[in-house]
Protein backbone atom coordinates (compact mmCIF):
# COMPACT_ATOMS: atom_id res chain seq x y z
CA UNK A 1 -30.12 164.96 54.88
CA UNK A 2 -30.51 168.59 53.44
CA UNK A 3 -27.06 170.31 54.69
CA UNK A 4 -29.05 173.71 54.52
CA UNK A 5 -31.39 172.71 57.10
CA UNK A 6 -30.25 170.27 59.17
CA UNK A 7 -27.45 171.96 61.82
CA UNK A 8 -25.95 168.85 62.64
CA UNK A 9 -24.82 168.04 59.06
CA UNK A 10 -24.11 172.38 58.65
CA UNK A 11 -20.70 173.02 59.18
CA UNK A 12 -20.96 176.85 59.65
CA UNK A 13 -21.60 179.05 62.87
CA UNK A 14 -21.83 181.88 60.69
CA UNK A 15 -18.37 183.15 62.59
CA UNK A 16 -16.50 180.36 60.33
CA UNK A 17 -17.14 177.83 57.92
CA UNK A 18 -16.11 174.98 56.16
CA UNK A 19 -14.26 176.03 52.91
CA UNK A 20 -16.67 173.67 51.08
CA UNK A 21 -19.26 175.52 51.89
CA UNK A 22 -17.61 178.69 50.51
CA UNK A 23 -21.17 179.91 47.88
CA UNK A 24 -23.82 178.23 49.70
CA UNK A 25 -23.89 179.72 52.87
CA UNK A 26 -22.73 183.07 54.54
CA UNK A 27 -19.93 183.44 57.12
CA UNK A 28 -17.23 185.72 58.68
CA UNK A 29 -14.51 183.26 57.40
CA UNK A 30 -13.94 179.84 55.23
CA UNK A 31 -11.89 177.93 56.75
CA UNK A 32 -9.93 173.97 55.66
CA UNK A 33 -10.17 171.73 59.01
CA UNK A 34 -7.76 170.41 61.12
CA UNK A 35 -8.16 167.21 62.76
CA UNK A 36 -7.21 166.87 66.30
CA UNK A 37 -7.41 163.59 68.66
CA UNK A 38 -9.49 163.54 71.70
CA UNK A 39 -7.66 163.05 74.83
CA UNK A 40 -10.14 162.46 77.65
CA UNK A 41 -11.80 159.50 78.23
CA UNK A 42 -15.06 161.12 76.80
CA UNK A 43 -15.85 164.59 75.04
CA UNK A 44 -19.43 165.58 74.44
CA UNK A 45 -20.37 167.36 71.08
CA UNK A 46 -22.35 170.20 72.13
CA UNK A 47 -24.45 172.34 70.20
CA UNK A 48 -23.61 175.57 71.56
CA UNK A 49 -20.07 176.61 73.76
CA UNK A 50 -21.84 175.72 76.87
CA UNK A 51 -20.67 173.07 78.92
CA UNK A 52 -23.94 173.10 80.99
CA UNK A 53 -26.07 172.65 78.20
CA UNK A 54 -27.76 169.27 76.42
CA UNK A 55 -25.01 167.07 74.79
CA UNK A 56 -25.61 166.16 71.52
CA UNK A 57 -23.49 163.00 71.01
CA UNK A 58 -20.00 162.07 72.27
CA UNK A 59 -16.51 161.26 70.92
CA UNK A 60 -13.92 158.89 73.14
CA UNK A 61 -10.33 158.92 73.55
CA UNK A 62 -8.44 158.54 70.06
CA UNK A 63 -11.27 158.86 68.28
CA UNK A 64 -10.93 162.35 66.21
CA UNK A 65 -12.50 166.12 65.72
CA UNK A 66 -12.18 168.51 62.46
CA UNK A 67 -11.49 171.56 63.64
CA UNK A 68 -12.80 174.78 62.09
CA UNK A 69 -11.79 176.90 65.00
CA UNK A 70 -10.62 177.72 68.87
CA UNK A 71 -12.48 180.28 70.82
CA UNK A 72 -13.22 180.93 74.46
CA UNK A 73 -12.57 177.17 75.13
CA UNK A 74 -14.33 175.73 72.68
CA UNK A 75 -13.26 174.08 69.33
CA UNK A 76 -16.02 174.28 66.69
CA UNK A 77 -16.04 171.49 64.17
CA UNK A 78 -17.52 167.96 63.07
CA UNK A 79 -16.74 164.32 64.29
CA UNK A 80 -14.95 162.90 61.27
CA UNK A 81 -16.53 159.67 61.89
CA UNK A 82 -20.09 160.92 60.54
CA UNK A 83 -19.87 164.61 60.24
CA UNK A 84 -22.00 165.63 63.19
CA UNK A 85 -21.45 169.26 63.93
CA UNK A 86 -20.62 171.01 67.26
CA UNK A 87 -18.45 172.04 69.76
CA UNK A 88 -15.87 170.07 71.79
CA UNK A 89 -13.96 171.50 75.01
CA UNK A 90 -10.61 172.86 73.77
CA UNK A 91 -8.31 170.87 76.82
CA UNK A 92 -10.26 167.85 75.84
CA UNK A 93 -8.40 167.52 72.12
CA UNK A 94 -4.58 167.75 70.68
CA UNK A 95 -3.27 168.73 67.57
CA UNK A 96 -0.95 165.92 68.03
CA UNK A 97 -3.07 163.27 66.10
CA UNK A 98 -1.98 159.44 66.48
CA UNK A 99 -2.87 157.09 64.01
CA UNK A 100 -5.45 154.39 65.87
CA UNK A 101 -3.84 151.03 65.30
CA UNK A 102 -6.92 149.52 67.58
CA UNK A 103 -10.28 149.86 69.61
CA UNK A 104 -11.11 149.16 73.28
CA UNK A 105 -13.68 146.27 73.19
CA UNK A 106 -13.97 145.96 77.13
CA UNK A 107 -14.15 148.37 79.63
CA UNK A 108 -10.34 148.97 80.52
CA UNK A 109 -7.35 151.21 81.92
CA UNK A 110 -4.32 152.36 81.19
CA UNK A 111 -1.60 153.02 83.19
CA UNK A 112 2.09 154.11 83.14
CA UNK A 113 3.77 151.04 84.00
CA UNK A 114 3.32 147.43 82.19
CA UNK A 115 2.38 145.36 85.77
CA UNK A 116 -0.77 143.84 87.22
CA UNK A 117 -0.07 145.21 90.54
CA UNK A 118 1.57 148.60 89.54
CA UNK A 119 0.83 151.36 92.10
CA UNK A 120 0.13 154.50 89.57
CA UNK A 121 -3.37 154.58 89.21
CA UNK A 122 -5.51 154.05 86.49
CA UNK A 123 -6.87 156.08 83.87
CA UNK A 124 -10.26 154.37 82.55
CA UNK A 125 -10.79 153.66 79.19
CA UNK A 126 -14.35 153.03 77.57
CA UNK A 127 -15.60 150.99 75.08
CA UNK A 128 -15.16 152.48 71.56
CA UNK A 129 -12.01 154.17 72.35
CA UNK A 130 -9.11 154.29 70.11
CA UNK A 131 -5.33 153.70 70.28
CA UNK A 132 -1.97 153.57 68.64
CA UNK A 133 -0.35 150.84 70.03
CA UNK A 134 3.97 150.25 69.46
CA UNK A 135 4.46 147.71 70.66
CA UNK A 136 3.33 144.41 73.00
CA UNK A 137 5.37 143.12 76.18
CA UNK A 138 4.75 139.59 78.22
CA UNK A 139 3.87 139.70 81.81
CA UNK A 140 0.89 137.57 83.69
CA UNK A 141 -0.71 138.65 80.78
CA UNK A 142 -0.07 140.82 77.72
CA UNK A 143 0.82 144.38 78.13
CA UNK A 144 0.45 146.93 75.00
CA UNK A 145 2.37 150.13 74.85
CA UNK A 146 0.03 152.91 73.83
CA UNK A 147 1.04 156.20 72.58
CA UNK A 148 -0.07 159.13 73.81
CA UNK A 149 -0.56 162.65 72.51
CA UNK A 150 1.92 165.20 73.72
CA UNK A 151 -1.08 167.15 74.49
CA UNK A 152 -2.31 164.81 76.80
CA UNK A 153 -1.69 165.70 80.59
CA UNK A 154 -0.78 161.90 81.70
CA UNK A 155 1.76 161.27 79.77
CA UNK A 156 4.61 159.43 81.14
CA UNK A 157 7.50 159.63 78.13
CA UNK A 158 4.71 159.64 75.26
CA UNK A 159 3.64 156.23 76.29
CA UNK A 160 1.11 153.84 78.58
CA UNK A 161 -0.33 150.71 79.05
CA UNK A 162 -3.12 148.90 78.33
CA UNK A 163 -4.23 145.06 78.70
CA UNK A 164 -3.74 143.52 74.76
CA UNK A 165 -6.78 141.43 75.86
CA UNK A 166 -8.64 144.56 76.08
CA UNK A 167 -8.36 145.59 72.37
CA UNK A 168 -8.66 144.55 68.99
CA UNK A 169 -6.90 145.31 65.28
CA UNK A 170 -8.91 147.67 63.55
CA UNK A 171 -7.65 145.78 60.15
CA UNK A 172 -9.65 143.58 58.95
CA UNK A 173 -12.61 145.65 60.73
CA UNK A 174 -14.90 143.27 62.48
CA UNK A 175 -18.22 141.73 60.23
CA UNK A 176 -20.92 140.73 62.54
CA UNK A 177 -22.75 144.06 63.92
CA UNK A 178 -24.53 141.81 66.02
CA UNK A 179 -21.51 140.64 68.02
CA UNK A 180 -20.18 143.98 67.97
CA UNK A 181 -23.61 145.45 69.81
CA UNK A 182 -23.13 142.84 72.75
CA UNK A 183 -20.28 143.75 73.58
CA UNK A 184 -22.22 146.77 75.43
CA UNK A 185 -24.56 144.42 77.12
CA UNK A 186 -25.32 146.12 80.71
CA UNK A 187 -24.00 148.99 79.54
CA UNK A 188 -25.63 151.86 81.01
CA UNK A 189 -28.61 153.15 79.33
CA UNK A 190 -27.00 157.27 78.54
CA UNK A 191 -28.76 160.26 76.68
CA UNK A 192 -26.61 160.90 73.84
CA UNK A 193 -24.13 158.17 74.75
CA UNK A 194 -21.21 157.15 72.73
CA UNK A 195 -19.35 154.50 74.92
CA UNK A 196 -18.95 151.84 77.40
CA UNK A 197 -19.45 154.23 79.93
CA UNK A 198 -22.79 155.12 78.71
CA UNK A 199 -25.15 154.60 75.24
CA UNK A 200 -28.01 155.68 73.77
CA UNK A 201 -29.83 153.40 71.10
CA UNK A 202 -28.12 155.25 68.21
CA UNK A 203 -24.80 155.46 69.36
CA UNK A 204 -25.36 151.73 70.20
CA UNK A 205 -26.32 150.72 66.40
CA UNK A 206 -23.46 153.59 65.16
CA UNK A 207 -21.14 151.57 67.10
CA UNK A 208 -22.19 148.28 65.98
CA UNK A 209 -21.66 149.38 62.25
CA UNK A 210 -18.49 151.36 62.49
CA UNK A 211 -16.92 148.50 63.92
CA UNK A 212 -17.74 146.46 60.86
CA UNK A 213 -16.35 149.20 58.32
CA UNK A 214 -19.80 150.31 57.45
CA UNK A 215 -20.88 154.28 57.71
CA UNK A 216 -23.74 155.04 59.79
CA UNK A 217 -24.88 158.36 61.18
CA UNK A 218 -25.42 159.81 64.77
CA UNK A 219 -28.60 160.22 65.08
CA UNK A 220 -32.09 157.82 64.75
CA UNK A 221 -33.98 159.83 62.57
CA UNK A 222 -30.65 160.20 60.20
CA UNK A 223 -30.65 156.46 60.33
CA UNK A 224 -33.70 155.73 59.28
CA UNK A 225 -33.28 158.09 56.49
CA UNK A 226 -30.23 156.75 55.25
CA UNK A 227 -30.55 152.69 55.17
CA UNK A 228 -32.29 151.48 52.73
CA UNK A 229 -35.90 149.28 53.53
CA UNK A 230 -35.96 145.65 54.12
CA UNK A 231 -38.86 143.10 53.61
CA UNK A 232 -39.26 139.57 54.60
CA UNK A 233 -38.57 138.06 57.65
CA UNK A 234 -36.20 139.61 60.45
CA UNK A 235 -32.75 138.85 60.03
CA UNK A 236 -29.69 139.30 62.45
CA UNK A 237 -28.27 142.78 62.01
CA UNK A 238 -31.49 144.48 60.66
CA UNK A 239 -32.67 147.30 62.19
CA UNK A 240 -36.14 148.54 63.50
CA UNK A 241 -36.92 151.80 63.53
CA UNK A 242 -39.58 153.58 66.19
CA UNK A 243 -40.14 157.99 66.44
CA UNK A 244 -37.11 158.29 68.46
CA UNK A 245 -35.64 154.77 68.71
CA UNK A 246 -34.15 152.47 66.96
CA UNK A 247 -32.76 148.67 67.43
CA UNK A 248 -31.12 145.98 66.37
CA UNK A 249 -31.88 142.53 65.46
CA UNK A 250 -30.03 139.92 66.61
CA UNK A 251 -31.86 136.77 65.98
CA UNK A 252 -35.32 136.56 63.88
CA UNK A 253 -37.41 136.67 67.35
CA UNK A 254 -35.06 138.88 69.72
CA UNK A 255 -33.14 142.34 69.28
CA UNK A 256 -30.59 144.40 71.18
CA UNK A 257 -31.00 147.73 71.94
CA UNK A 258 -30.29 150.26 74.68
CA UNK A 259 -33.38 150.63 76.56
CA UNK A 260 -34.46 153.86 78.32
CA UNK A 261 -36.91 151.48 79.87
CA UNK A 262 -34.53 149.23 81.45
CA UNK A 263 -31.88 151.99 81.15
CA UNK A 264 -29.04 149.37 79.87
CA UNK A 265 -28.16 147.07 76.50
CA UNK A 266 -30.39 144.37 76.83
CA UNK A 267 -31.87 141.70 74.31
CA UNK A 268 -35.65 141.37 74.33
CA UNK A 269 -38.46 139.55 72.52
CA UNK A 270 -39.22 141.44 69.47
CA UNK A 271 -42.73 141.55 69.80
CA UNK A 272 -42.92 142.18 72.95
CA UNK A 273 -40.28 144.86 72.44
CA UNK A 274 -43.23 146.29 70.15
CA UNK A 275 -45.78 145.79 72.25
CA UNK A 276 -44.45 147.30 75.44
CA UNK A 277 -43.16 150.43 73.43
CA UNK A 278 -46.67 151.32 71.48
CA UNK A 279 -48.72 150.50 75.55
CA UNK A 280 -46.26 153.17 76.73
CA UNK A 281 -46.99 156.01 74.18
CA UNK A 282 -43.97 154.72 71.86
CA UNK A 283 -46.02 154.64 68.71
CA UNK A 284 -45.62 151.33 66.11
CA UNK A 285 -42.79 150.21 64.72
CA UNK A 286 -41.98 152.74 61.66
CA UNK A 287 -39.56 151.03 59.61
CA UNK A 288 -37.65 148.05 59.11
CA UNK A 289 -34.11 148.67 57.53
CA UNK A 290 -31.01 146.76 56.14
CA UNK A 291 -28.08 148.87 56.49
């Protein structure tokens, strides 16, 4: 992508800038970034201070924000997973950054006390969120201690709770992006969608690749751009690339994807995956990739 035209990529509001753009483009202020955690569940990236507005993408708890600056309740900056620009709610991040020691691969809690039948209610935790966990007690089944930001308005002594079977080591990262896709299977189908709660087709194949240690953009069109062609026959983990949509293959005949059609993460027939999108006013498949 060409930083001077693409917004997402641009990490300038023309208040305040990114140092490293200091000569190439023209602001009020250059600025170095500070990365902060994010401490809801979910925090859209906008691209203006409007909390009305479109979303752009999302970021989930743990997961982290480079911060160029704080105003009127908005933090301006980039996800430092992929460098897409925009703004973030300021309650929704802390300066008090943990170090994730693991990811949520099911859709889980946590809660202040390690016990299957504890009465303080639970805080929800997606898919695709990150933790730091301390440390791992026995009960009916395995508890891990979380920490929490100080930031954060649930904590209970810097700590809480979380099913171990819920999460997984980021070291080694995971290597099949196919597994790592299904674990969203019935998730809802969401506009911009980051999460278990809720995933778009990009955020699904981002997701898929991150997990596996691999780089991979927001956005479909950035996608397509950046992975290089494939030829031959499908094979598991390719991708296929529509205007708009993209999906991944999980067997030479069948891919996964999150379907505004079905509005989840479903597996379908590949060709009639093709078929049913280009009937609809989809257009034909416009490239095959191999990230």
């Amino acid at each position: 992508m060409n930083w001077t035209m693409d917004r997402r990529l641009l990490a300038s509001n023309g208040r305040v800038a990114n140092e490293k753009l200091r000569g190439k483009v023209t602001a009020g202020r250059f600025v170095a970034s500070t990365r902060y955690m994010v401490v809801a569940s979910i925090s859209p990236i906008l691209p203006a201070p409007d909390p009305t507005g479109l979303r752009d993408r999302e970021l989930a708890f743990g997961e982290t924000f480079d911060c160029l600056s704080i105003a009127d309740g908005f933090a301006f900056g980039s996800a430092a997973r992929d460098g897409y620009v925009g703004y973030v709610q300021a309650d929704q991040i802390s300066k008090n950054f943990l170090k994730p020691t693991h990811r949520v691969v099911a859709q889980s809690y946590r809660r202040h006390t390690p016990a299957l039948k504890a009465s303080s209610p639970p805080y929800h935790m997606p898919i695709g969120a990150r933790v730091a966990v301390r440390e791992v007690y026995h009960d009916h089944c395995d508890w891990a201690e979380i920490d929490l930001p100080t930031a954060d308005s649930t904590v209970n002594n810097g700590c809480a709770y979380m099913p171990m079977q819920h999460l997984q080591a980021l070291v080694p990262a995971a290597y099949d992006a196919v597994s790592e896709a299904e674990r969203y299977l019935g998730v809802p189908y969401l506009w911009a969608g980051n999460s278990g709660f809720g995933i778009d087709c990009s955020g699904l194949v981002q997701a898929a690749l991150l997990a596996c240690g691999k780089s991979c953009p927001g956005d479909s069109d950035q996608q397509e751009t950046d992975f290089p062609n494939a030829s031959g026959p499908y094979q598991p983990g390719d991708l296929l690339f529509w205007e708009g949509h993209v999906a991944l293959v999980s067997n030479p005949s069948t891919l996964i994807h999150a379907s505004a059609h079905h509005m989840s993460v479903i597996h379908e027939p590949i060709i009639a995956a093709i078929d049913r999108i280009q009937s609809q006013g989809g257009g034909p498949l416009t490239a095959h990739k191999r990230p």
